[in-house]
N, C-alpha and C. Protein backbone atom coordinates (compact mmCIF):
# COMPACT_ATOMS: atom_id res chain seq x y z
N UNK A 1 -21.73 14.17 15.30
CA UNK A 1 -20.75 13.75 14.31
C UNK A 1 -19.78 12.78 14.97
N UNK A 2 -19.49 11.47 14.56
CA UNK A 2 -18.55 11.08 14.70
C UNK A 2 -16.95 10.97 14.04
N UNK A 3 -16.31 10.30 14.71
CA UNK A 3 -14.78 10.22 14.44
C UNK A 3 -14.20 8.78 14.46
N UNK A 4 -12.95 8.40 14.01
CA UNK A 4 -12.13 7.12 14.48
C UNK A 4 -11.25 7.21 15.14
N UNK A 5 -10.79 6.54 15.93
CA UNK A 5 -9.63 6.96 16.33
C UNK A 5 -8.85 5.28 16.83
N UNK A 6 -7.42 5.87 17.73
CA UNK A 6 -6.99 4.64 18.35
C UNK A 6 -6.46 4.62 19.34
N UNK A 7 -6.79 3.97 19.79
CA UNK A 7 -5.73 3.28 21.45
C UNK A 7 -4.75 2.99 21.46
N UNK A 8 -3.44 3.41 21.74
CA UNK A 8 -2.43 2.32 21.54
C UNK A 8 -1.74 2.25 22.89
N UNK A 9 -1.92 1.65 23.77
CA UNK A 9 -1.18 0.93 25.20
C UNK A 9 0.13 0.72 24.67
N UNK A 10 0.99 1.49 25.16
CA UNK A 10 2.89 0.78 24.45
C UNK A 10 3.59 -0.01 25.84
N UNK A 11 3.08 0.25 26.67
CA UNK A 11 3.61 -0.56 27.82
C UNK A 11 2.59 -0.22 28.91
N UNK A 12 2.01 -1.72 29.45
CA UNK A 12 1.69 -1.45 30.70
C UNK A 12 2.12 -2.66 31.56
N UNK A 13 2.14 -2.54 33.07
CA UNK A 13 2.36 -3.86 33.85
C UNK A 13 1.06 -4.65 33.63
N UNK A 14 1.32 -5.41 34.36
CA UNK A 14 0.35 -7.12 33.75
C UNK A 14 -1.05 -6.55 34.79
N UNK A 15 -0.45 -5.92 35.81
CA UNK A 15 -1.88 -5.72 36.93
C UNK A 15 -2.40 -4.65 36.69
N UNK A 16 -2.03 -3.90 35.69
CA UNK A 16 -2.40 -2.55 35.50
C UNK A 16 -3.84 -3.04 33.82
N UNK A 17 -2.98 -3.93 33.57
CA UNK A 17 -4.30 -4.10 32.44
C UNK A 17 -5.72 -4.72 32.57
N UNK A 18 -6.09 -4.64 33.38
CA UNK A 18 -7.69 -5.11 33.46
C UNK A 18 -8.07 -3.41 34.17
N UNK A 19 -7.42 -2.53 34.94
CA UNK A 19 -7.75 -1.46 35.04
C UNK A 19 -7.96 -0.52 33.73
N UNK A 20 -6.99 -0.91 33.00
CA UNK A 20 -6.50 -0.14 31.53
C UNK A 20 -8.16 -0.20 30.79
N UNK A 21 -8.78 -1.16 30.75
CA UNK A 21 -9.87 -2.04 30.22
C UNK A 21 -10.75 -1.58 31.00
N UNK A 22 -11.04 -1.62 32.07
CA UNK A 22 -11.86 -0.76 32.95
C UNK A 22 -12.23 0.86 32.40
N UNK A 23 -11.01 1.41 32.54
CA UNK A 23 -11.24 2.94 32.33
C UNK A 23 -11.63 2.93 31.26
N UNK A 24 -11.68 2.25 30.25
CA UNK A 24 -11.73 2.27 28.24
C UNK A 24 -13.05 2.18 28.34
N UNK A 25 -13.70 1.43 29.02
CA UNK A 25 -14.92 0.76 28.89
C UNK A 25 -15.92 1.61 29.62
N UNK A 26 -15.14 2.14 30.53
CA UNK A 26 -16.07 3.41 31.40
C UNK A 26 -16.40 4.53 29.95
N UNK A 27 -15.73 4.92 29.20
CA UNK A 27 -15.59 5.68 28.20
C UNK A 27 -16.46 5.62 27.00
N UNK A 28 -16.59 4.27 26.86
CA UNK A 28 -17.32 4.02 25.92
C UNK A 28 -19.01 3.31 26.59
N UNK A 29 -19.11 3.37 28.14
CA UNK A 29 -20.30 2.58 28.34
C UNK A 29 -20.37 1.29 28.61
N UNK A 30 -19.24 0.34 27.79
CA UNK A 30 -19.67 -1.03 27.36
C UNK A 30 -18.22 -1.72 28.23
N UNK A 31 -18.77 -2.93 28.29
CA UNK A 31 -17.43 -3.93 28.54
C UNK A 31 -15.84 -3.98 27.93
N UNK A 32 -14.96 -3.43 27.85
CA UNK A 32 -13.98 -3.74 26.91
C UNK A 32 -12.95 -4.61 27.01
N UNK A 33 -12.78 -5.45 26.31
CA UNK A 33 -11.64 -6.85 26.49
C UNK A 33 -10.39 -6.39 25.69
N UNK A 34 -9.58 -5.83 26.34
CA UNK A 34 -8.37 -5.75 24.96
C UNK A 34 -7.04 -7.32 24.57
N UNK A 35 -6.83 -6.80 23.76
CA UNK A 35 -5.99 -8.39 23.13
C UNK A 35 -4.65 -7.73 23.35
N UNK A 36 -3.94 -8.49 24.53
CA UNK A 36 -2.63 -7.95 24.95
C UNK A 36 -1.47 -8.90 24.82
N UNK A 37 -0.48 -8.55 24.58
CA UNK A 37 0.91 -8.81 24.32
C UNK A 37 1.92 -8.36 24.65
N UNK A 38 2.77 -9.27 24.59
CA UNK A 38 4.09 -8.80 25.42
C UNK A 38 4.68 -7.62 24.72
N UNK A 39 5.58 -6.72 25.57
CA UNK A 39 6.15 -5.41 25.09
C UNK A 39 7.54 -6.15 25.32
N UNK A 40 8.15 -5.94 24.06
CA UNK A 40 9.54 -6.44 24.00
C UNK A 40 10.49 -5.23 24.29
N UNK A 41 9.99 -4.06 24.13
CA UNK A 41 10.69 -2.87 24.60
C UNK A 41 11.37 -2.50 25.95
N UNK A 42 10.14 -3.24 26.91
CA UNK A 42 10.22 -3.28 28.59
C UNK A 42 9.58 -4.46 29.26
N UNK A 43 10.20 -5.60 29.41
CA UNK A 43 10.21 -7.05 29.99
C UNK A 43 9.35 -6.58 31.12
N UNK A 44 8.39 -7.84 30.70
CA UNK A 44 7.46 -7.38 32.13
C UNK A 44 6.27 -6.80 31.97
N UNK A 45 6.20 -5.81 30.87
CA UNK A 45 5.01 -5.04 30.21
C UNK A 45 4.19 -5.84 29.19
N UNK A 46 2.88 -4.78 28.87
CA UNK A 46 2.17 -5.47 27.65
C UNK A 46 1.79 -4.49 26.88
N UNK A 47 1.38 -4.67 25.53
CA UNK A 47 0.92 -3.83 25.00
C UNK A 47 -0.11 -4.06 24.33
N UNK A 48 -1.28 -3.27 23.38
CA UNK A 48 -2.57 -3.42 23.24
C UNK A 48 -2.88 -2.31 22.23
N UNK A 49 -3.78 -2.66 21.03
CA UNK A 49 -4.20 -1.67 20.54
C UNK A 49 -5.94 -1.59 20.35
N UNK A 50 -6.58 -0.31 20.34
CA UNK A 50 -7.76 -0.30 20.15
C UNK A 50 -8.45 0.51 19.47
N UNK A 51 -9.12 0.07 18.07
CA UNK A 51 -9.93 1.00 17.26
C UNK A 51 -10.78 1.12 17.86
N UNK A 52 -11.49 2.65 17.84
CA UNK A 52 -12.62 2.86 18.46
C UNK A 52 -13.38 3.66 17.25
N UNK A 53 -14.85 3.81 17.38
CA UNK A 53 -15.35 4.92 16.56
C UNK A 53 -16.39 5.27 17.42
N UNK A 54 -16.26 6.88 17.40
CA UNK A 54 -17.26 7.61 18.87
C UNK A 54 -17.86 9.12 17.95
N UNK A 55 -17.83 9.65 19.18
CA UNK A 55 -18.38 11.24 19.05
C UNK A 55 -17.27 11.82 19.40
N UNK A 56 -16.89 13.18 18.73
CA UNK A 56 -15.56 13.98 18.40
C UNK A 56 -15.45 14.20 19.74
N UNK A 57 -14.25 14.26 20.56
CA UNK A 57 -14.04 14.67 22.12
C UNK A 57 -13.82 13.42 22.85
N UNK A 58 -13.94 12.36 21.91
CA UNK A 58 -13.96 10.64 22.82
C UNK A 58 -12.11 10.81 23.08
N UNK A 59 -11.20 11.37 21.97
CA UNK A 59 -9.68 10.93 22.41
C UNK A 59 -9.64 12.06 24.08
N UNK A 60 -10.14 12.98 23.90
CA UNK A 60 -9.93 13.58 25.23
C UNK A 60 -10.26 12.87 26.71
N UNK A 61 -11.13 12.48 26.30
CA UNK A 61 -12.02 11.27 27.34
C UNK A 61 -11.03 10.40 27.32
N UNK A 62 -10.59 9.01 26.57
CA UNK A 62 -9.94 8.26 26.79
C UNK A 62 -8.78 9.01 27.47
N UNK A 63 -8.08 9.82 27.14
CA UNK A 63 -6.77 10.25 27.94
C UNK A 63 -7.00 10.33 29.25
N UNK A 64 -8.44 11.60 29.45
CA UNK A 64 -8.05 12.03 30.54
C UNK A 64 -8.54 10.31 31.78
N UNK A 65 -9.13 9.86 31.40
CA UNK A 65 -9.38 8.43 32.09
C UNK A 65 -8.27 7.47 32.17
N UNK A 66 -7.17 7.73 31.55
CA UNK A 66 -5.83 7.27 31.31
C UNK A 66 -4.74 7.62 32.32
N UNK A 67 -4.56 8.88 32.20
CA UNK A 67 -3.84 9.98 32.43
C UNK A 67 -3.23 9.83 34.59
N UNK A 68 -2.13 10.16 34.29
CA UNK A 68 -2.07 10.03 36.09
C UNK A 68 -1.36 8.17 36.62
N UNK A 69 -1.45 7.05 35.87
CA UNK A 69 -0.96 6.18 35.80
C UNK A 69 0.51 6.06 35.69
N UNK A 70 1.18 5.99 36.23
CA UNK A 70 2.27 6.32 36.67
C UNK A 70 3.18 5.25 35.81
N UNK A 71 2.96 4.11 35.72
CA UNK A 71 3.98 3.27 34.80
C UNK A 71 2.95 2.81 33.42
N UNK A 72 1.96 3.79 33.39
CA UNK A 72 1.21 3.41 31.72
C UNK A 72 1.99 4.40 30.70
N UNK A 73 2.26 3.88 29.64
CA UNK A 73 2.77 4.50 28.43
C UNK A 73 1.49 4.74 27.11
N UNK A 74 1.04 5.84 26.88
CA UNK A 74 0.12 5.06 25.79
C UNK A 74 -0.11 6.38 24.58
N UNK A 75 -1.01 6.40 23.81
CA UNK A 75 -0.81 7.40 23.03
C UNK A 75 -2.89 7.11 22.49
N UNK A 76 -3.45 8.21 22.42
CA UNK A 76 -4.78 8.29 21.54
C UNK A 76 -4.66 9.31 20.38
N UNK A 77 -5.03 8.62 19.26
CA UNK A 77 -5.90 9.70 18.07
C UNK A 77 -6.59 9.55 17.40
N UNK A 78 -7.06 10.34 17.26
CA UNK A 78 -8.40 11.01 16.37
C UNK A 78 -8.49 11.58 15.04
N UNK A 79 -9.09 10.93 14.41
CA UNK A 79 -9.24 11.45 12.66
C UNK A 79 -9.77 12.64 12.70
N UNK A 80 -9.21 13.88 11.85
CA UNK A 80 -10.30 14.84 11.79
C UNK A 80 -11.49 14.20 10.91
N UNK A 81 -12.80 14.93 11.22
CA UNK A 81 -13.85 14.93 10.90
C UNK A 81 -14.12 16.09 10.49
N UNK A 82 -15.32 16.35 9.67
CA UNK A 82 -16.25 17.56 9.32
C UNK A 82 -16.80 18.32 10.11
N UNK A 83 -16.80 18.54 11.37
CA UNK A 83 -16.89 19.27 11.89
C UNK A 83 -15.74 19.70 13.26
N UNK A 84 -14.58 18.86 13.11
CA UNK A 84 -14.07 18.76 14.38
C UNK A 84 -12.61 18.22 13.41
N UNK A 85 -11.31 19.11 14.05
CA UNK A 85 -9.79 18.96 13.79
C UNK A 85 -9.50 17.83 14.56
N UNK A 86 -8.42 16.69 14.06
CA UNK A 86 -8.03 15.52 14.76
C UNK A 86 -7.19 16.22 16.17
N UNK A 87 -6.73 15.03 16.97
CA UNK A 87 -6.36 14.59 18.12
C UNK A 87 -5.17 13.91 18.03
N UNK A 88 -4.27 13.99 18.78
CA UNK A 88 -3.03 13.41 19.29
C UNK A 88 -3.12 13.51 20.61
N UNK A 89 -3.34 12.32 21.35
CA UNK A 89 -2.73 12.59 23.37
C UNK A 89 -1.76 11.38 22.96
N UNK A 90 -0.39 12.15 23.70
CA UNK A 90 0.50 10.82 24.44
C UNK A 90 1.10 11.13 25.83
N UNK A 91 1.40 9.83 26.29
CA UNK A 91 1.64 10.02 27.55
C UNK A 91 2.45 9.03 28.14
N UNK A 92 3.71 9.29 28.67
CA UNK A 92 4.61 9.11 29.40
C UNK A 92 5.04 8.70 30.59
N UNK A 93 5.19 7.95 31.93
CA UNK A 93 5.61 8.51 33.25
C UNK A 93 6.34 9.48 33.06
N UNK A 94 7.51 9.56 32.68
CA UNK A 94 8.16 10.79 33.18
C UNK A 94 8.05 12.02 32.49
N UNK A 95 7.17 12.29 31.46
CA UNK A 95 6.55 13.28 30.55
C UNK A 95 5.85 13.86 31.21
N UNK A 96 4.74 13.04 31.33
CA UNK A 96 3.31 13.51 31.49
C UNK A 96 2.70 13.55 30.31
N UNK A 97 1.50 14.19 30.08
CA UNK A 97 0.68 14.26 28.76
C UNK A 97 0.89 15.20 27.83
N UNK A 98 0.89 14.86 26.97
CA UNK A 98 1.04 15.78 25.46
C UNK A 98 -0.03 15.56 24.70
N UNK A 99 -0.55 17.04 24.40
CA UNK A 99 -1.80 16.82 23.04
C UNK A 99 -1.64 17.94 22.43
N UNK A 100 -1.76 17.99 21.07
CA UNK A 100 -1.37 18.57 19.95
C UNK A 100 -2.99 18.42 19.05
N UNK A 101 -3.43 18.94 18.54
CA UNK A 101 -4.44 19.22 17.32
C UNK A 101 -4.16 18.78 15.85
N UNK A 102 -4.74 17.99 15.25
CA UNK A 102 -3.78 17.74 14.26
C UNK A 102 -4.93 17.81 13.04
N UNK A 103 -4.27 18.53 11.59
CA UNK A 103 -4.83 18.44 10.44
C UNK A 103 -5.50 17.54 9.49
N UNK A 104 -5.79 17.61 8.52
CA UNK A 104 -6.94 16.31 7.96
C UNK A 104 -5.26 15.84 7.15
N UNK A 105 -4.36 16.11 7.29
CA UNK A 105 -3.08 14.98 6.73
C UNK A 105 -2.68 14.95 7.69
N UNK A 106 -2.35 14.81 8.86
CA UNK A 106 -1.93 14.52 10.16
C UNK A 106 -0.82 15.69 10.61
N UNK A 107 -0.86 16.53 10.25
CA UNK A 107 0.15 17.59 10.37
C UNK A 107 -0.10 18.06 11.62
N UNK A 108 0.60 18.48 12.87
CA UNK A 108 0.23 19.11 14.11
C UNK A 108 -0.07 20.20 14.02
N UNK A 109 -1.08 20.56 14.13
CA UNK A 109 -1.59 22.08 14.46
C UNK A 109 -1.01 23.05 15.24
N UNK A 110 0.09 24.16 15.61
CA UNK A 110 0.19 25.00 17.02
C UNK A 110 -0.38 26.34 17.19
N UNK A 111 -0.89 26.51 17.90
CA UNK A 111 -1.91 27.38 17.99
C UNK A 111 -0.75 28.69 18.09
N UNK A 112 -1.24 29.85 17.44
CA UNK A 112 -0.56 31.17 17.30
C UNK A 112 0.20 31.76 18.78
N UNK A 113 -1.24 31.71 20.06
CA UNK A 113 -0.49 31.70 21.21
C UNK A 113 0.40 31.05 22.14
N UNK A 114 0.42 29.91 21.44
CA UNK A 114 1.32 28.90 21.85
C UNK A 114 3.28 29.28 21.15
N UNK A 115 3.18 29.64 20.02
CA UNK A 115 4.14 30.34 19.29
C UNK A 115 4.76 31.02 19.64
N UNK A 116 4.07 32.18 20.16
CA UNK A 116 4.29 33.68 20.79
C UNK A 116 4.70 33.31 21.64
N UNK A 117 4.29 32.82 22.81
CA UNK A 117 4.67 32.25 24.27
C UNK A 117 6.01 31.63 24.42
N UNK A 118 6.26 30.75 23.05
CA UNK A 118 7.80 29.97 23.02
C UNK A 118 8.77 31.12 22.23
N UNK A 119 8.12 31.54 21.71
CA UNK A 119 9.28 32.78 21.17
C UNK A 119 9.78 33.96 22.25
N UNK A 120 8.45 34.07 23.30
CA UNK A 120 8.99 35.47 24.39
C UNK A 120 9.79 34.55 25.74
N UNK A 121 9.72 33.20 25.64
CA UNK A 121 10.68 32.57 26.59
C UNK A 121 11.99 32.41 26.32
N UNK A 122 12.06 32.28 24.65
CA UNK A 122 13.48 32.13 24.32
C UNK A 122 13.76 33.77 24.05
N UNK A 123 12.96 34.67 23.80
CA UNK A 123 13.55 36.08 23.46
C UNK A 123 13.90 36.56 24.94
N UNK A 124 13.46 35.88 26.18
CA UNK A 124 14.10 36.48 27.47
C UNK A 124 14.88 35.54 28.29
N UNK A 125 15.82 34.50 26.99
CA UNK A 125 16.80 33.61 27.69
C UNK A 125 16.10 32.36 28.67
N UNK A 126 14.80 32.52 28.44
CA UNK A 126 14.82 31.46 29.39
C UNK A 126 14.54 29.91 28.83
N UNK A 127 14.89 29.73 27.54
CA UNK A 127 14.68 28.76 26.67
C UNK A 127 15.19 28.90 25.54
N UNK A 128 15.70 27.17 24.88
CA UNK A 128 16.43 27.55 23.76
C UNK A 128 15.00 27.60 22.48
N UNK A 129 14.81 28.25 20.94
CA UNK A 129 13.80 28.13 20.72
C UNK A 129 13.55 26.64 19.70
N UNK A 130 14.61 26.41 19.54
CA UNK A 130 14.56 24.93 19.30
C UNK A 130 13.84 24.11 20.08
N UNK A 131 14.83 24.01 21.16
CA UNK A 131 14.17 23.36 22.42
C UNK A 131 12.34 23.52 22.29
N UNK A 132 11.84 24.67 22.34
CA UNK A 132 10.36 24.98 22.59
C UNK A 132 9.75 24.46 21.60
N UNK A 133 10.06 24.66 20.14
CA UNK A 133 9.36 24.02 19.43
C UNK A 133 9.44 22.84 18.78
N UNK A 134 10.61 22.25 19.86
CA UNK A 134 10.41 20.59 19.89
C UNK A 134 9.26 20.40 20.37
N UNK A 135 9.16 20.72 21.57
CA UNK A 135 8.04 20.58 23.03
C UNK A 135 6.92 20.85 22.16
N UNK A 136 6.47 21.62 21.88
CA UNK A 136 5.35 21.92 20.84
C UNK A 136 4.74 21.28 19.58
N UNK A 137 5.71 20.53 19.16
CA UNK A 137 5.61 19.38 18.40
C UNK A 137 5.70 18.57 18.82
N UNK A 138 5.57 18.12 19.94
CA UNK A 138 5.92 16.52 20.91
C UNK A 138 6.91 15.49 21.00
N UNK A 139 7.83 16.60 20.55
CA UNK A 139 9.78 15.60 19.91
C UNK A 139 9.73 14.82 21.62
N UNK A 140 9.91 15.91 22.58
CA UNK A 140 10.29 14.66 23.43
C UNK A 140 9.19 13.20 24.01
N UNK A 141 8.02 13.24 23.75
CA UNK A 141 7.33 12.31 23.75
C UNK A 141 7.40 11.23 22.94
N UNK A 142 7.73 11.63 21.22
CA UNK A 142 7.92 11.04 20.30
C UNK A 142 9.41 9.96 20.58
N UNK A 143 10.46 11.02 20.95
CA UNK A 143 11.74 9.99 20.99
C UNK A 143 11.47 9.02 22.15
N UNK A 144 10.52 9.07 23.34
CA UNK A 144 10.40 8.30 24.44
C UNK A 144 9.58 6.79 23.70
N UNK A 145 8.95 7.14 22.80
CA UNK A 145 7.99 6.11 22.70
C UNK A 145 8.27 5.13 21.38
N UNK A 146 9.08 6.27 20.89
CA UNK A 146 9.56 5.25 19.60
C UNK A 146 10.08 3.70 19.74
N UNK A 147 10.67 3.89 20.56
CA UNK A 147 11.23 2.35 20.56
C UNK A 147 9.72 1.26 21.05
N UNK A 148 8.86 2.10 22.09
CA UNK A 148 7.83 0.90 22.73
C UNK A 148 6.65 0.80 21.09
N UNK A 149 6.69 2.09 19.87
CA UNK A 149 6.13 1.81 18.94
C UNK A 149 6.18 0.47 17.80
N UNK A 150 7.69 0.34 18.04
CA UNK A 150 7.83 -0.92 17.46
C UNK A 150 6.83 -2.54 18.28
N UNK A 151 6.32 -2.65 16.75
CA UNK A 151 5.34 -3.96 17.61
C UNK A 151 6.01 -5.24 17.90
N UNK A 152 5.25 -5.85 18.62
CA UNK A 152 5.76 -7.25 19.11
C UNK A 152 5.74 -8.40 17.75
N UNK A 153 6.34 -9.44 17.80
CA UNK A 153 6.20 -10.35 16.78
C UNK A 153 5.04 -10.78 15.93
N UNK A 154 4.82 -10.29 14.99
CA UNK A 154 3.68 -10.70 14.11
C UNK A 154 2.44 -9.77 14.24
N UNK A 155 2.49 -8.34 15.19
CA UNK A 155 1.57 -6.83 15.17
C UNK A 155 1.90 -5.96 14.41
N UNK A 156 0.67 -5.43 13.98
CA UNK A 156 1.32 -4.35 12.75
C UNK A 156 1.98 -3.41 13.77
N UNK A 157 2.91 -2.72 12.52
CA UNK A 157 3.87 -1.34 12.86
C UNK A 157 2.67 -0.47 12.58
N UNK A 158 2.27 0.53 13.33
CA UNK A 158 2.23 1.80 12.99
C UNK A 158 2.70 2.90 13.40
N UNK A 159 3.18 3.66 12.29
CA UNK A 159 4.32 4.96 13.00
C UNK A 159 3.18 6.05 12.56
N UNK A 160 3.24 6.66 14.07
CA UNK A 160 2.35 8.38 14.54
C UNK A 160 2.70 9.43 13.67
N UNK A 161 4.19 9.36 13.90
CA UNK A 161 4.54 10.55 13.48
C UNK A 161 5.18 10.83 12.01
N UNK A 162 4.60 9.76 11.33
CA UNK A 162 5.45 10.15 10.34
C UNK A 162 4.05 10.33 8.91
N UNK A 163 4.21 10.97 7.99
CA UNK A 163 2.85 11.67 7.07
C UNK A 163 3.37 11.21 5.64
N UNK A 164 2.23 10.45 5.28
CA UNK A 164 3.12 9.80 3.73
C UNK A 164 2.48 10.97 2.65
């Protein structure tokens, strides 16, 4: 069964993108050329988007081939399909990676033990439970990237997080 999904590069350095293209292309098999542009968010950067359509488990792949890049910003997802719940990875330098499961309206999925776990950290003080189920919903990834979401002159906007 396949899926769609997307690439979205929100900032990378200029020498980091033919690697960026490298790892994509390792992923999919084939050559990949992405169409890059300046990131007006962070002078110096570029940004890039990429439709893909694969086999369900491709956004995990792209991440984890992503992942560990130290000044890449980027975000993958995945449509649910008929046999398989969508995908959210984003990723940060100073985050790290976030992935969330997400519904056939894009709603984030949190898994029951994930719940429990943020409720017995804040029930033994060691977290506020706000706080946790920001984290669980990817608030602090989301406020990091919002600004690099805004596109460059004349690229479409698309906003992740928001469900019409």
């Amino acid at each position: 069964m396949t899926t769609r999904g997307v690439l979205y590069v929100h900032s990378a350095p200029r020498a980091l993108c033919p690697h960026v293209e490298w790892a994509v292309g390792g992923v999919f098999g084939v050559r990949v050329q992405l169409d890059w542009i300046r990131q007006p968010a962070a002078p110096g950067t570029w940004r890039s988007e990429f439709s893909w359509q694969a086999r369900a488990g491709t956004a995990s792949k792209l991440a984890s081939s992503l992942r560990g890049w130290d000044l890449l910003r980027f975000e993958v997802t995945a449509e649910p399909s008929p046999t398989s719940e969508g995908e959210r990875y984003s990723s940060t330098p100073g985050l790290g990676i976030f992935h969330a499961v997400t519904g056939m309206h894009g709603d984030i999925l949190v898994p029951e033990d994930r719940l429990r776990a943020a409720l017995a950290r804040s029930t033994r003080g060691e977290s506020d439970l706000e706080a946790e189920i920001a984290k669980l919903l990817g608030k602090p990834w989301d406020d990091e990237l919002e600004s690099f979401r805004h596109a460059g002159e004349g690229a479409p906007v698309r906003w992740l997080h928001q469900v019409v």
